[in-house]
PDB file of N, CA and C in Angstrom:
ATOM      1  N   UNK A   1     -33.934 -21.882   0.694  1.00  0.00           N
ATOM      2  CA  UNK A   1     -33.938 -23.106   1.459  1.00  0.00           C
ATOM      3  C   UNK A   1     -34.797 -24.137   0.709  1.00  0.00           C
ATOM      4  N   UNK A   2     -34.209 -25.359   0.264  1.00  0.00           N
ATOM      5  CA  UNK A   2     -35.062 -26.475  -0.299  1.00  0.00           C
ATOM      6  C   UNK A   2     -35.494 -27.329   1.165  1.00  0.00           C
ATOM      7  N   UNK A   3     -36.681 -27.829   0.477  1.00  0.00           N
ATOM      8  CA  UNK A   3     -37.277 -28.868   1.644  1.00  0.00           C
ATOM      9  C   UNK A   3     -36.440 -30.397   0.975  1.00  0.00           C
ATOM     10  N   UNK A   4     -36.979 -31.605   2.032  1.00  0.00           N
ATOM     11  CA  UNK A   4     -36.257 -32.202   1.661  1.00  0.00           C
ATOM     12  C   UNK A   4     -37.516 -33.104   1.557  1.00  0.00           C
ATOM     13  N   UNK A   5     -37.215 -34.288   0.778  1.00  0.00           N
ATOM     14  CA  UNK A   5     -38.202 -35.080  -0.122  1.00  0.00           C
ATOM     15  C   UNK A   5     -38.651 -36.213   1.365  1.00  0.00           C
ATOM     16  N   UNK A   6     -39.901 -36.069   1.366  1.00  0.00           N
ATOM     17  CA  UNK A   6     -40.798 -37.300   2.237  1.00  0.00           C
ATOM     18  C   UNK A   6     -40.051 -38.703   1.820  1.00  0.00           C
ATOM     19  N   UNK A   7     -39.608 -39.367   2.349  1.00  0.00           N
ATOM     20  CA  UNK A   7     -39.893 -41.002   1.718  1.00  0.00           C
ATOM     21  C   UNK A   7     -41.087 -41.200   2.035  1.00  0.00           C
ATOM     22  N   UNK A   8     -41.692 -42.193   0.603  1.00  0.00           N
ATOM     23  CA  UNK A   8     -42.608 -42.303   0.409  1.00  0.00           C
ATOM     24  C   UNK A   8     -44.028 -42.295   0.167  1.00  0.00           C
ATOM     25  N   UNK A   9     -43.894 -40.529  -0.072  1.00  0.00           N
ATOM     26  CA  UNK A   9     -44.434 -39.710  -0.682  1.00  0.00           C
ATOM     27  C   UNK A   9     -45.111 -40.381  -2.355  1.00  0.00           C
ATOM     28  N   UNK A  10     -46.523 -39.771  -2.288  1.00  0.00           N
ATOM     29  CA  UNK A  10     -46.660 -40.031  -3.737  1.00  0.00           C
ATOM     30  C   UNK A  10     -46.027 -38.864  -4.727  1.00  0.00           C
ATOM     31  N   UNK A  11     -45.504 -37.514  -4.277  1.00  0.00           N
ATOM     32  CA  UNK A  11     -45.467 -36.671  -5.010  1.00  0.00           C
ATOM     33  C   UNK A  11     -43.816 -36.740  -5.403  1.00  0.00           C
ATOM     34  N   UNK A  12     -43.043 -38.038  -4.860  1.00  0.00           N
ATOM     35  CA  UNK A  12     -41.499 -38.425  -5.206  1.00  0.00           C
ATOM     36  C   UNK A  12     -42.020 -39.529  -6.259  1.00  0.00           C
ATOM     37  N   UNK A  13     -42.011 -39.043  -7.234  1.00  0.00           N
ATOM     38  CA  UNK A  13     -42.354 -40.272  -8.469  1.00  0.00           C
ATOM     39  C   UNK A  13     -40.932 -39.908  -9.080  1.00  0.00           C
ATOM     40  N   UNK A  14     -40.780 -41.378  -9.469  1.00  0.00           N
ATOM     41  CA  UNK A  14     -39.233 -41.590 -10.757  1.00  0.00           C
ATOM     42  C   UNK A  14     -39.448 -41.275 -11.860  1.00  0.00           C
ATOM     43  N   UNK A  15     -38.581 -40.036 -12.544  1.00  0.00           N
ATOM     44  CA  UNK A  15     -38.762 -40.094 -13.642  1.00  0.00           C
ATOM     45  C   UNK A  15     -38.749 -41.288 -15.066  1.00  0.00           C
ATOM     46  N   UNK A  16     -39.747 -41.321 -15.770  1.00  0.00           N
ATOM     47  CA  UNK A  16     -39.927 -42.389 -16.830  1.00  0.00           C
ATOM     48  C   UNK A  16     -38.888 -42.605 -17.543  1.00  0.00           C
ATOM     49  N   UNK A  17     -38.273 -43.605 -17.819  1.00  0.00           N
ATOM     50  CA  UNK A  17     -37.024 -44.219 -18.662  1.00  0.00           C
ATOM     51  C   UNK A  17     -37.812 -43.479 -20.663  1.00  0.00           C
ATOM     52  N   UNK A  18     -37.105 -43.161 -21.274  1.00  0.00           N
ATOM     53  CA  UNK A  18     -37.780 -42.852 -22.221  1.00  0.00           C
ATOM     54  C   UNK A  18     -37.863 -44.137 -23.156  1.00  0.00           C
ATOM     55  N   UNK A  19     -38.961 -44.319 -24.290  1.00  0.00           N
ATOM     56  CA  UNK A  19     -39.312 -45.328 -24.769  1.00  0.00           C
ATOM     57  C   UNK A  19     -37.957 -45.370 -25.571  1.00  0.00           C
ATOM     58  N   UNK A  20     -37.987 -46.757 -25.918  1.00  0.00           N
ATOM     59  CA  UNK A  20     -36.746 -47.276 -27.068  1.00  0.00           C
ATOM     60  C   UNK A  20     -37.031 -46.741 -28.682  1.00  0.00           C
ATOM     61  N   UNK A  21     -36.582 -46.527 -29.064  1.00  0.00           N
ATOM     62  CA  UNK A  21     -36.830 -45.554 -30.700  1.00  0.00           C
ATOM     63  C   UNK A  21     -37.107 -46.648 -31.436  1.00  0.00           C
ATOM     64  N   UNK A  22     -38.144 -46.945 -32.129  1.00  0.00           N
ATOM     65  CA  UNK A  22     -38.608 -48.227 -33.211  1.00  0.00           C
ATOM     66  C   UNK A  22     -37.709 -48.252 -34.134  1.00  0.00           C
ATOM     67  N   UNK A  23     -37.699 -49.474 -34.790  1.00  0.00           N
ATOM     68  CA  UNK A  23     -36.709 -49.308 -36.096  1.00  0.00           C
ATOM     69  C   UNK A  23     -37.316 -50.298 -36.714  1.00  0.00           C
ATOM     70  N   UNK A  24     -37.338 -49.678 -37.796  1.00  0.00           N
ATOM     71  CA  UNK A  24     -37.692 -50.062 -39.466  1.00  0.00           C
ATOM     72  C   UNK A  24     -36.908 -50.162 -40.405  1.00  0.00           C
ATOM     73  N   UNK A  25     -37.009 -51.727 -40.873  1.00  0.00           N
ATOM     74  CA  UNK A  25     -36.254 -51.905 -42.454  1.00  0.00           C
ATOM     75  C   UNK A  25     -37.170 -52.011 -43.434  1.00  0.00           C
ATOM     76  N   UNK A  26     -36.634 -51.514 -45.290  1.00  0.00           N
ATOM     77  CA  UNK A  26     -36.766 -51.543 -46.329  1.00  0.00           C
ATOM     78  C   UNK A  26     -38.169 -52.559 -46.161  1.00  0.00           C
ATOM     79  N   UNK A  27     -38.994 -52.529 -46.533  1.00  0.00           N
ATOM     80  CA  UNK A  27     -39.757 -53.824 -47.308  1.00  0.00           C
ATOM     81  C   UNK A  27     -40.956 -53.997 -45.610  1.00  0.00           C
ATOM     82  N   UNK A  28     -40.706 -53.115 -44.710  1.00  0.00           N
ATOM     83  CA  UNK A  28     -41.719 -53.487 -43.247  1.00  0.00           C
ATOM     84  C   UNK A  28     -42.749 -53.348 -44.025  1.00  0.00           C
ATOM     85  N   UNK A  29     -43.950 -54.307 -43.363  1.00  0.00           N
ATOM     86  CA  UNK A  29     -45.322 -53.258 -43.444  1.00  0.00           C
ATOM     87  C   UNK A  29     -45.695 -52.493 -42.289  1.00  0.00           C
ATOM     88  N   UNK A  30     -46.826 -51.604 -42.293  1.00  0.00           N
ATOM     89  CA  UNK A  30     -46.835 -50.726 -40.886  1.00  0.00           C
ATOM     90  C   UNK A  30     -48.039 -49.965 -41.242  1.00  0.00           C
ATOM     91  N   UNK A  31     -48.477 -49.679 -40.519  1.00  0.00           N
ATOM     92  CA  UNK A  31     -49.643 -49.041 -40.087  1.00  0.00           C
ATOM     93  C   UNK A  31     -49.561 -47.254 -39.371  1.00  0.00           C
ATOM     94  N   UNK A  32     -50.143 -46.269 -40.066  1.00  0.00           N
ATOM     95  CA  UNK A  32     -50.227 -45.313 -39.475  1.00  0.00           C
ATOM     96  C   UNK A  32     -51.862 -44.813 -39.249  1.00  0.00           C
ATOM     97  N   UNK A  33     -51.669 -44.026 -37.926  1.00  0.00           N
ATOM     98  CA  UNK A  33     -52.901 -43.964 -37.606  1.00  0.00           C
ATOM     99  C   UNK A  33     -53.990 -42.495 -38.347  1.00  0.00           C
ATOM    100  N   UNK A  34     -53.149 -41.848 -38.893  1.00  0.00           N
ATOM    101  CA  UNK A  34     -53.806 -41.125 -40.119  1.00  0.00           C
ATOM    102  C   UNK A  34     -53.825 -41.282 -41.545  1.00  0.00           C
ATOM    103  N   UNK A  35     -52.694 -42.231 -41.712  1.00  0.00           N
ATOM    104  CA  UNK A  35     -52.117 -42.489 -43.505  1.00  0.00           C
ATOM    105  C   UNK A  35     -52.767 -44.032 -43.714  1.00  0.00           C
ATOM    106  N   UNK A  36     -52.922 -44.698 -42.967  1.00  0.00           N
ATOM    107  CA  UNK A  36     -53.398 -46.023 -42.813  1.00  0.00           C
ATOM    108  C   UNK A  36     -52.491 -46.997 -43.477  1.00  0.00           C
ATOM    109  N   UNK A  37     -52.622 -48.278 -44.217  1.00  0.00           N
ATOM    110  CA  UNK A  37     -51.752 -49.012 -44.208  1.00  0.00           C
ATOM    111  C   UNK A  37     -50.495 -48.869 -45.329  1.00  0.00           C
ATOM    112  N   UNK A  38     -49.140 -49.259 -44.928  1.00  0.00           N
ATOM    113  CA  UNK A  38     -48.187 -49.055 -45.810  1.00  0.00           C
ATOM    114  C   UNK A  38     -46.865 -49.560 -45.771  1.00  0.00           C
ATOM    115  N   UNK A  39     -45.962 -49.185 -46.547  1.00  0.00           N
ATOM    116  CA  UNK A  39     -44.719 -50.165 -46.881  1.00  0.00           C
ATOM    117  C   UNK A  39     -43.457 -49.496 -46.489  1.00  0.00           C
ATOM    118  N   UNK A  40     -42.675 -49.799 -45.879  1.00  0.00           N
ATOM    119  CA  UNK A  40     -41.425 -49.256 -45.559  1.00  0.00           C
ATOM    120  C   UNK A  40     -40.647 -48.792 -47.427  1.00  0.00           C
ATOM    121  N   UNK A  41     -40.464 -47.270 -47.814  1.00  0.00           N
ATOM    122  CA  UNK A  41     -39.369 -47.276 -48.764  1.00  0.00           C
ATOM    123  C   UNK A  41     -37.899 -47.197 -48.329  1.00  0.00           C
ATOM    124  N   UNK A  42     -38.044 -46.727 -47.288  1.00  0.00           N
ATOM    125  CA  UNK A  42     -36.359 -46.013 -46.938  1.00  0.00           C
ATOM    126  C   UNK A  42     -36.549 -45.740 -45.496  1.00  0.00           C
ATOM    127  N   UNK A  43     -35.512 -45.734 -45.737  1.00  0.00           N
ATOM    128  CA  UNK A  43     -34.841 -45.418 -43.649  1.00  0.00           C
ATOM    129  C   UNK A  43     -33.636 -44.368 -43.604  1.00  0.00           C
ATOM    130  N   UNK A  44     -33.406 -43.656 -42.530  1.00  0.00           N
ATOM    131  CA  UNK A  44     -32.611 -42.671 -42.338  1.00  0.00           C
ATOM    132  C   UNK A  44     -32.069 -42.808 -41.286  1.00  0.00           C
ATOM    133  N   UNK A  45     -31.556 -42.149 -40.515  1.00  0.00           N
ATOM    134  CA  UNK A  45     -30.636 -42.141 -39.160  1.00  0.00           C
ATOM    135  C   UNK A  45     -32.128 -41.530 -38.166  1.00  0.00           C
ATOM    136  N   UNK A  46     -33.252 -40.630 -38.137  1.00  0.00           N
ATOM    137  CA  UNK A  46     -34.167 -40.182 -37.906  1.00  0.00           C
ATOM    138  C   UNK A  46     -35.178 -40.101 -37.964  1.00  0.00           C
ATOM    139  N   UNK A  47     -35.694 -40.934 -39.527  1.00  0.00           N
ATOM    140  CA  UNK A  47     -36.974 -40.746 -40.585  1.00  0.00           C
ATOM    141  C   UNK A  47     -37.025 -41.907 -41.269  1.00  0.00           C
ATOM    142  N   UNK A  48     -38.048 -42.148 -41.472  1.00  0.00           N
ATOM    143  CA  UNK A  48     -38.255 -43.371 -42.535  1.00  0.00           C
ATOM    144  C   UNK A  48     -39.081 -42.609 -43.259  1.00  0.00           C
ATOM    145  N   UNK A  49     -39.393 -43.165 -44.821  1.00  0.00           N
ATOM    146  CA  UNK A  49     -39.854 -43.296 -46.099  1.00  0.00           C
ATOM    147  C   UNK A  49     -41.023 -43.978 -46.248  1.00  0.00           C
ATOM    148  N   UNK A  50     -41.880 -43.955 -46.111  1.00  0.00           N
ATOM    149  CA  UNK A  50     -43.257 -44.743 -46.277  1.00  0.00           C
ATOM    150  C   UNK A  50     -44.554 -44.667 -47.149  1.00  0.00           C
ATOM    151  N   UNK A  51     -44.563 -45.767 -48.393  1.00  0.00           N
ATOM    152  CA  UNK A  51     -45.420 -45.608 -49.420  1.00  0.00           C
ATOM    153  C   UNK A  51     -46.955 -45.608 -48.901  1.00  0.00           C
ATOM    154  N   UNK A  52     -48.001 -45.143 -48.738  1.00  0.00           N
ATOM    155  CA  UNK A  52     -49.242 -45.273 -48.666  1.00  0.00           C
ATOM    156  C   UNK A  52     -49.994 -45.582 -50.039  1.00  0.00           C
ATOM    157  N   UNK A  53     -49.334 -46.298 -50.479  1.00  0.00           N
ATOM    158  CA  UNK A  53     -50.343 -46.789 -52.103  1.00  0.00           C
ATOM    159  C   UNK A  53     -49.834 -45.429 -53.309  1.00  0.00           C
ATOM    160  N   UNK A  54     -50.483 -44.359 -53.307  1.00  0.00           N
ATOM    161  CA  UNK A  54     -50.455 -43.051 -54.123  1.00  0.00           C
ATOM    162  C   UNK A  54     -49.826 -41.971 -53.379  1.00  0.00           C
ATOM    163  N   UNK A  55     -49.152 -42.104 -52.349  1.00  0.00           N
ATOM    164  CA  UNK A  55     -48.138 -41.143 -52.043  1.00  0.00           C
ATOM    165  C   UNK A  55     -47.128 -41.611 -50.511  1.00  0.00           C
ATOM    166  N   UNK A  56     -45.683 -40.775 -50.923  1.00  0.00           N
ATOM    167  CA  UNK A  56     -44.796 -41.277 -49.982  1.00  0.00           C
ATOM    168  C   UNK A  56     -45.284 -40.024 -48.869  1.00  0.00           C
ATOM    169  N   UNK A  57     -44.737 -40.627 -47.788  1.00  0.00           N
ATOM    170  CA  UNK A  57     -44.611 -39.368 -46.341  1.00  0.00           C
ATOM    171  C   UNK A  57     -43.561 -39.405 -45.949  1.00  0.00           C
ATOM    172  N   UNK A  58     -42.299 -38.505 -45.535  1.00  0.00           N
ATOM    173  CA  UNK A  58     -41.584 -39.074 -44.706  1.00  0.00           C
ATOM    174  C   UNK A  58     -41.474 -38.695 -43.081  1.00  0.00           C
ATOM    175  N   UNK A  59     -41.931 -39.643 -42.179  1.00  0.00           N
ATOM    176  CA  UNK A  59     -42.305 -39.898 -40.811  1.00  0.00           C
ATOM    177  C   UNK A  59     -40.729 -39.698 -39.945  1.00  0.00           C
ATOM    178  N   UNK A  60     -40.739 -38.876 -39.127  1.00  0.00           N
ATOM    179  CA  UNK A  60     -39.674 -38.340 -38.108  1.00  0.00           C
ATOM    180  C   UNK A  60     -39.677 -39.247 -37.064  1.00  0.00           C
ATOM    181  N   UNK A  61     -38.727 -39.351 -36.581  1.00  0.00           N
ATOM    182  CA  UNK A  61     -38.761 -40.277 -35.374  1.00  0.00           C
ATOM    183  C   UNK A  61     -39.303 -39.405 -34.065  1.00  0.00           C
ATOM    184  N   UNK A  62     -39.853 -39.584 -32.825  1.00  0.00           N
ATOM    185  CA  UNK A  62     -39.735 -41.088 -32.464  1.00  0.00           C
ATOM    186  C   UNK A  62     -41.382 -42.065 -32.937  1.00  0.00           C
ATOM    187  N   UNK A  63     -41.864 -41.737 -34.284  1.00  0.00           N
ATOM    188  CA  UNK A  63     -42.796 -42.620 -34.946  1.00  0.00           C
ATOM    189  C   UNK A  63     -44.064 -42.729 -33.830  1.00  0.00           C
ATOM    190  N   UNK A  64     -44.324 -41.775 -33.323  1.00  0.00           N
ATOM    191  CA  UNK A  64     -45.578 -42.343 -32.132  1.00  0.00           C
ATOM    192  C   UNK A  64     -46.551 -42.967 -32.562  1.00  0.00           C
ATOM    193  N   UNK A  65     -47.213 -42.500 -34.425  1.00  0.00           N
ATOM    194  CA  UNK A  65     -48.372 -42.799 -34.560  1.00  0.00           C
ATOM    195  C   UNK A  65     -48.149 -44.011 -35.607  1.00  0.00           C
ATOM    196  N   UNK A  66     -46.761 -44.892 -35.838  1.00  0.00           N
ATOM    197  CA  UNK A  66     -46.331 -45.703 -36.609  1.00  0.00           C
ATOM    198  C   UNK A  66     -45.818 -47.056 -35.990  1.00  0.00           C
ATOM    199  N   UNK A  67     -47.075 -47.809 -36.663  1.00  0.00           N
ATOM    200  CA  UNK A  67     -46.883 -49.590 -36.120  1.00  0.00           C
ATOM    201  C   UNK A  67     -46.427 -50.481 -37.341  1.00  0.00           C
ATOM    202  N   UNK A  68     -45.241 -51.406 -36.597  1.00  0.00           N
ATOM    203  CA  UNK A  68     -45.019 -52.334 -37.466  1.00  0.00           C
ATOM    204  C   UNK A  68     -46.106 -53.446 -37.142  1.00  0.00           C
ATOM    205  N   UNK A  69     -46.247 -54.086 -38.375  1.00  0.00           N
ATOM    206  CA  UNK A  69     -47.307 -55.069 -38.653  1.00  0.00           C
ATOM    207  C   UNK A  69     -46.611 -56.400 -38.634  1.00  0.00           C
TER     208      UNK A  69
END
């Protein structure tokens, strides 16, 4: 037997719309919060390419710790 939901209950919360997936072109600058500042090389359907000065990373989507500048 299910119970049936209070209106207006705090414990009937809406589930969260999920965030919109960032997107990055060739040439962005951007900011990561462990690699620190850097340059868009490449983009993928999933992943981007990102120079940090002396080495590339490539960052998976959905980019949590990656800001465009």
């Amino acid at each position: 037997m299910t119970r049936r939901p209070i209106p207006g209950s705090p414990f009937n919360k809406p589930t969260p719309a999920p965030e919109p997936v960032k997107e990055f072109s060739v040439h962005d600058l951007v900011t990561h919060d462990r690699h620190g500042l850097g340059r868009v090389t490449g983009t993928g359907p999933d992943n981007v390419l990102v120079n940090f000065g002396t080495v590339q990373y490539r960052i998976n989507a959905p980019y949590a710790k990656l800001t465009k500048l």
